[in-house]
C-alpha atoms as a PDB file:
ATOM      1  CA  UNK A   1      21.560  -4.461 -22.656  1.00  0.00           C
ATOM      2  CA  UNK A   2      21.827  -0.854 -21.164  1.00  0.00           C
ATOM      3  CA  UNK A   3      19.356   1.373 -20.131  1.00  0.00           C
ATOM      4  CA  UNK A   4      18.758   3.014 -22.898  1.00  0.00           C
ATOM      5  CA  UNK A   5      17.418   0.068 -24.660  1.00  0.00           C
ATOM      6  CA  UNK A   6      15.163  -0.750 -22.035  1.00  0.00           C
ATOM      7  CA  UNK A   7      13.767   2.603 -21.803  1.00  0.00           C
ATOM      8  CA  UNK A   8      13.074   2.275 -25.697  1.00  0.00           C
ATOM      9  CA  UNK A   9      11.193  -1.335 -24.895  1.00  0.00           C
ATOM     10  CA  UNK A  10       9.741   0.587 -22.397  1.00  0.00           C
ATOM     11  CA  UNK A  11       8.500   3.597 -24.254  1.00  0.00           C
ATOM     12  CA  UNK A  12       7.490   1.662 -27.169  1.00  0.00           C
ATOM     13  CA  UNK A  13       5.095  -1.088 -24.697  1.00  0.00           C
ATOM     14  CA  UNK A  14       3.405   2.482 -23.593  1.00  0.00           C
ATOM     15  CA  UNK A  15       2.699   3.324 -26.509  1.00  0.00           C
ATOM     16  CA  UNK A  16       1.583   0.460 -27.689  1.00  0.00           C
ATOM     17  CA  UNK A  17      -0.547   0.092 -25.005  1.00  0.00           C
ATOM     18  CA  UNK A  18      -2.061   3.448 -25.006  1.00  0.00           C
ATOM     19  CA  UNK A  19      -2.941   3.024 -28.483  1.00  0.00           C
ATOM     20  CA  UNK A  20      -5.048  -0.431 -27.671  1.00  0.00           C
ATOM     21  CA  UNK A  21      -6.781   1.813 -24.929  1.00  0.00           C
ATOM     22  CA  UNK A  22      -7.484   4.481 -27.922  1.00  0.00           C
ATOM     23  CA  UNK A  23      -8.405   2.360 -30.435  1.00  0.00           C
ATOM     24  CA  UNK A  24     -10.545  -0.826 -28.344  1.00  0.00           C
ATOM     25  CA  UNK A  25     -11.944   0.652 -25.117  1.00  0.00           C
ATOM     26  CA  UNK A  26     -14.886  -1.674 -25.184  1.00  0.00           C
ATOM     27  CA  UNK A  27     -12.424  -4.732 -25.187  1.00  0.00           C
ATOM     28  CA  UNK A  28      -9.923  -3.349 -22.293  1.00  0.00           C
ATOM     29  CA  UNK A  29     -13.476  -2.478 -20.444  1.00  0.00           C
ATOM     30  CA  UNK A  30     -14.558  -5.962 -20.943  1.00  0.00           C
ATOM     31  CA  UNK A  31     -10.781  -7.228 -19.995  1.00  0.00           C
ATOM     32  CA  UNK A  32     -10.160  -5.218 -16.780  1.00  0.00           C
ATOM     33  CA  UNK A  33     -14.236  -6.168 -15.909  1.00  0.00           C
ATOM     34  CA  UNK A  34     -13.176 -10.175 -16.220  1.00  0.00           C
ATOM     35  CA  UNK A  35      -9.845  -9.800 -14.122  1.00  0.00           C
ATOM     36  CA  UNK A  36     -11.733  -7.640 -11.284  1.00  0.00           C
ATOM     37  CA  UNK A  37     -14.765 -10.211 -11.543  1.00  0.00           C
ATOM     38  CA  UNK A  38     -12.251 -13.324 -11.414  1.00  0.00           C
ATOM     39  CA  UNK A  39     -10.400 -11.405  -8.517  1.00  0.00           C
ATOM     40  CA  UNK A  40     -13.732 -11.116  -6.977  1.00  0.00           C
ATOM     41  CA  UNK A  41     -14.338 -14.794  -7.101  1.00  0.00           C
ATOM     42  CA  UNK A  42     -10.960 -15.882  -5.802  1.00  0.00           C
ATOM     43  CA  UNK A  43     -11.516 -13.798  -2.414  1.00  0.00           C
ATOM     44  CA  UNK A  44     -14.863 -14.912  -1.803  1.00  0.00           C
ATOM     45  CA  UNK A  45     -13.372 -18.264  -2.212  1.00  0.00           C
ATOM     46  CA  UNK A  46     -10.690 -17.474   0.332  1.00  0.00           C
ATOM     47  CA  UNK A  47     -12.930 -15.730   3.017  1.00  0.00           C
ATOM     48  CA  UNK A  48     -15.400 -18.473   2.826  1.00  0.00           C
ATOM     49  CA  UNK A  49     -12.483 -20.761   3.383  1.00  0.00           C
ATOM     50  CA  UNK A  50     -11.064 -19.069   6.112  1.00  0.00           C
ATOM     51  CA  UNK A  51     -14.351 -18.594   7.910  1.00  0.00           C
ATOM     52  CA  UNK A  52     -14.866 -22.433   7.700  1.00  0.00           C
ATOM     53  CA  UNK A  53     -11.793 -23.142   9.349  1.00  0.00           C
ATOM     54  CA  UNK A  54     -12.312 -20.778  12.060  1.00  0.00           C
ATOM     55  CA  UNK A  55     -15.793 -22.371  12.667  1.00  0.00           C
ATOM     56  CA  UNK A  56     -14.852 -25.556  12.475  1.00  0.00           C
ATOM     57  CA  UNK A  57     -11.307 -24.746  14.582  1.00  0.00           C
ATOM     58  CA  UNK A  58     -14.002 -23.013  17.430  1.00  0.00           C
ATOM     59  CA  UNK A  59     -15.910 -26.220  16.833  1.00  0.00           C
ATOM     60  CA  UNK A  60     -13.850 -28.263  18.029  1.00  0.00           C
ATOM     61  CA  UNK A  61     -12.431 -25.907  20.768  1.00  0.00           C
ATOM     62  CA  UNK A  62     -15.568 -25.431  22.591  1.00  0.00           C
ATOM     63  CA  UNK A  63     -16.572 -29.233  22.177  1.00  0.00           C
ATOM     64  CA  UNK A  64     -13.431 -30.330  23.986  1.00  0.00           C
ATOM     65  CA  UNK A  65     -13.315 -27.335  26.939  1.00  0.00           C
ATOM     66  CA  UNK A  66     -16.865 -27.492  27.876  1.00  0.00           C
ATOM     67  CA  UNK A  67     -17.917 -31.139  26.710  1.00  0.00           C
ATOM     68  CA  UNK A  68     -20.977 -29.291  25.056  1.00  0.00           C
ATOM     69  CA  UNK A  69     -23.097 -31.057  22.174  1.00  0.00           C
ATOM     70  CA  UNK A  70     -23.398 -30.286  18.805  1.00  0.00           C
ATOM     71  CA  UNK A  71     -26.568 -27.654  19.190  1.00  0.00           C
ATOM     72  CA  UNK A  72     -25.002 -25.947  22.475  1.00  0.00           C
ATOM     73  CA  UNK A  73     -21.428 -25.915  20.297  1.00  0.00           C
ATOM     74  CA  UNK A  74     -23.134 -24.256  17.709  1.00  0.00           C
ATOM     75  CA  UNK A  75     -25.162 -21.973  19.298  1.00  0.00           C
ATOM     76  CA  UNK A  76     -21.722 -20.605  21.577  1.00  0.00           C
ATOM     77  CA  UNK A  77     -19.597 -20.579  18.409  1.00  0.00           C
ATOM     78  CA  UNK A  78     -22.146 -18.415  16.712  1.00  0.00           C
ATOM     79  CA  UNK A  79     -22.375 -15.855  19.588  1.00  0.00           C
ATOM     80  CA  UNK A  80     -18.476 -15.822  19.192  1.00  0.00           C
ATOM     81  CA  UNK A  81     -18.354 -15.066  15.625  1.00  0.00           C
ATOM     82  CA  UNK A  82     -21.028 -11.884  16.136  1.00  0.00           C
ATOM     83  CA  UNK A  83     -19.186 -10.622  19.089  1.00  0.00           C
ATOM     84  CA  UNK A  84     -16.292 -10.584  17.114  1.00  0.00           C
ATOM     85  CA  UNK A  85     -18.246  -9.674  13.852  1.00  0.00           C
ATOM     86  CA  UNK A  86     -19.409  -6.562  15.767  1.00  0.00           C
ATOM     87  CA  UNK A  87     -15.928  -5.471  17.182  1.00  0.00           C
ATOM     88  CA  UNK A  88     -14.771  -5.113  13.812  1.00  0.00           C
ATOM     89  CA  UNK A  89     -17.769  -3.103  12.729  1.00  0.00           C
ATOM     90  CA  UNK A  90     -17.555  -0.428  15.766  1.00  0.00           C
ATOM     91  CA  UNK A  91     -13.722  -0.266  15.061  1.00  0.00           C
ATOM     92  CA  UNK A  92     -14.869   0.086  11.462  1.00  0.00           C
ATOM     93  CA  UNK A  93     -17.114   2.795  12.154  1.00  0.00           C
ATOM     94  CA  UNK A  94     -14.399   4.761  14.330  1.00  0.00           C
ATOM     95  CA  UNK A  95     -12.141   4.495  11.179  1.00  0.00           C
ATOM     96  CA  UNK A  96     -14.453   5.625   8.872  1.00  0.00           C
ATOM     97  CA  UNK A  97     -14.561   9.577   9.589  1.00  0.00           C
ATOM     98  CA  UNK A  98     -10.525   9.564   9.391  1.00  0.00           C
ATOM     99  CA  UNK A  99     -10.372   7.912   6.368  1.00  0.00           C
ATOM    100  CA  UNK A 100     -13.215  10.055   4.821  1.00  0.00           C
ATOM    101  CA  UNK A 101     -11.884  13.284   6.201  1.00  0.00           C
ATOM    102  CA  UNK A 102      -8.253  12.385   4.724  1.00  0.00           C
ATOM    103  CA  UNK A 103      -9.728  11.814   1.068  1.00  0.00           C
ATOM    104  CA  UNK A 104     -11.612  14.581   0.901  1.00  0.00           C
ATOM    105  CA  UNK A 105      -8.995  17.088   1.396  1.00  0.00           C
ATOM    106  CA  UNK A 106      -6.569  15.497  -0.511  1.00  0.00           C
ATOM    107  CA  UNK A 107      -8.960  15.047  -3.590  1.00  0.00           C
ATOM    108  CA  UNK A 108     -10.085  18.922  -3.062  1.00  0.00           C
ATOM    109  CA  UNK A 109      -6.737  19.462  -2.805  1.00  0.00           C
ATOM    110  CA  UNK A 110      -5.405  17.676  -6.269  1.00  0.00           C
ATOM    111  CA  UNK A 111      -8.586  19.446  -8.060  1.00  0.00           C
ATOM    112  CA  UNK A 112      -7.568  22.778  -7.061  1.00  0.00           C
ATOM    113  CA  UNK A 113      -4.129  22.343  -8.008  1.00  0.00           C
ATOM    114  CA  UNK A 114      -5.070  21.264 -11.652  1.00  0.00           C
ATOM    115  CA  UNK A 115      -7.762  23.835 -11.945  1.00  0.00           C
ATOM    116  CA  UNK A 116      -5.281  26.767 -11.105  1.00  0.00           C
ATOM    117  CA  UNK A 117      -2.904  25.043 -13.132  1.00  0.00           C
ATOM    118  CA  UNK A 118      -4.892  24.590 -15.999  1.00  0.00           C
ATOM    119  CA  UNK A 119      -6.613  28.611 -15.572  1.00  0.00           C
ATOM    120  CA  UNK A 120      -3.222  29.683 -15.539  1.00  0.00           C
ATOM    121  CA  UNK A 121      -2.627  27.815 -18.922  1.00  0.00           C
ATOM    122  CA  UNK A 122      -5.963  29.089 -20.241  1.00  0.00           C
ATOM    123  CA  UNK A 123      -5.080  32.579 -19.561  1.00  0.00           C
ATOM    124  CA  UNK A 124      -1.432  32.439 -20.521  1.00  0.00           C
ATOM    125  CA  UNK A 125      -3.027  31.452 -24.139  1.00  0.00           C
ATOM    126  CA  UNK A 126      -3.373  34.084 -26.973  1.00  0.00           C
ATOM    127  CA  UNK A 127      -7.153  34.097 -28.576  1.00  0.00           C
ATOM    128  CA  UNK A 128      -5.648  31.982 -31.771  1.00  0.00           C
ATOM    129  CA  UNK A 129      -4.757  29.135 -29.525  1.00  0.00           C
ATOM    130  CA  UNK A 130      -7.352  29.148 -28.056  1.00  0.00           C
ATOM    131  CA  UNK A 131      -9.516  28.540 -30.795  1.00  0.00           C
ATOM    132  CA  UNK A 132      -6.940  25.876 -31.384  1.00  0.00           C
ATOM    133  CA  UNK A 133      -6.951  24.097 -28.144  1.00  0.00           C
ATOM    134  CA  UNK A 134     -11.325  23.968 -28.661  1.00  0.00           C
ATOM    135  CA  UNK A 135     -11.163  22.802 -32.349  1.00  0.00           C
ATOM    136  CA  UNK A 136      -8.298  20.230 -30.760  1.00  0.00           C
ATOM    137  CA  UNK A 137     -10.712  18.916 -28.303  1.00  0.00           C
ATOM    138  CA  UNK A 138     -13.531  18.745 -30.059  1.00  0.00           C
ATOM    139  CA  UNK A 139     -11.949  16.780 -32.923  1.00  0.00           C
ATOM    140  CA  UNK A 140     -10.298  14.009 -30.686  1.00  0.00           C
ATOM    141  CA  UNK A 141     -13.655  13.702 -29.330  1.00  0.00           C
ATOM    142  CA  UNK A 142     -16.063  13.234 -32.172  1.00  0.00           C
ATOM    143  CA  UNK A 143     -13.562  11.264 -33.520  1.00  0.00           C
ATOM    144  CA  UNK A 144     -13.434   8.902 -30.471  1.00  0.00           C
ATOM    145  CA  UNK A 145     -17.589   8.760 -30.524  1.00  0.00           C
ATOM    146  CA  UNK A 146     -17.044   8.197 -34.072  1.00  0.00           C
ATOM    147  CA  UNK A 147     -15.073   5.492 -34.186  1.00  0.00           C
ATOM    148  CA  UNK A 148     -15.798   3.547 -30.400  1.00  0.00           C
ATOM    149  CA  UNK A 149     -19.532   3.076 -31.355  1.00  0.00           C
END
């Protein structure tokens, strides 16, 4: 097949989709809540995993360099995992700020380039269109109150 039919698949899957989106919102609310909920589960499942074989793994580390019982082993390896629990906080704290300070400006910056963009629009507009563009939006969204509920 060539690309033209593909973009045609393409096209047609958008708008497909977009008009499930339209016309079910509660359902893809309901779907995308399940997949982020079932994500959820599956990386709790892995960190608690992961931390079990790093306790057990330290476990058996410090029982064989220091010859250390199991109350003494537990009691090191738990000291270990804060130290290291708190490392990754402070170096999560110093990121923070950055991080912060980078999204801000960038979403500041994407709101004032759609608000200029869309005043220039506005005022580019005669009065008749205007009243067009309102009557427009208003429509679409008693119509989408209408018919969601």
């Amino acid at each position: 097949m060539d690309s033209l039919n593909y973009q045609k698949i393409f096209r047609g899957l958008l708008a497909i989709g977009i008009l499930i989106i339209i016309l079910l919102p509660h359902l893809v609310f309901e779907l995308l809540t399940e997949l982020f909920h079932l994500l959820f589960e599956w990386l709790y499942e892995l960190g608690d995993i992961l931390f079990e074989w790093v306790e057990i793994t330290l476990d058996t580390v410090i029982e064989m360099i220091f010859e250390t019982d199991l109350h003494d082993t537990q009691i090191i390896v738990f000291y270990i995992l804060m130290s290291i629990l708190g490392f990754g906080i402070y170096r999560l704290c110093l990121l923070i700020p950055g991080v912060y300070r980078r999204i801000h400006n960038k979403l500041l910056a994407f709101y004032l380039y759609h608000k200029t963009g869309l005043t220039v629009y506005w005022h580019g507009l005669s009065l008749l269109n205007k009243i067009k563009l309102i009557a427009m939006v208003l429509s679409i969204s008693y119509l989408y109150i209408f018919f969601s509920f």
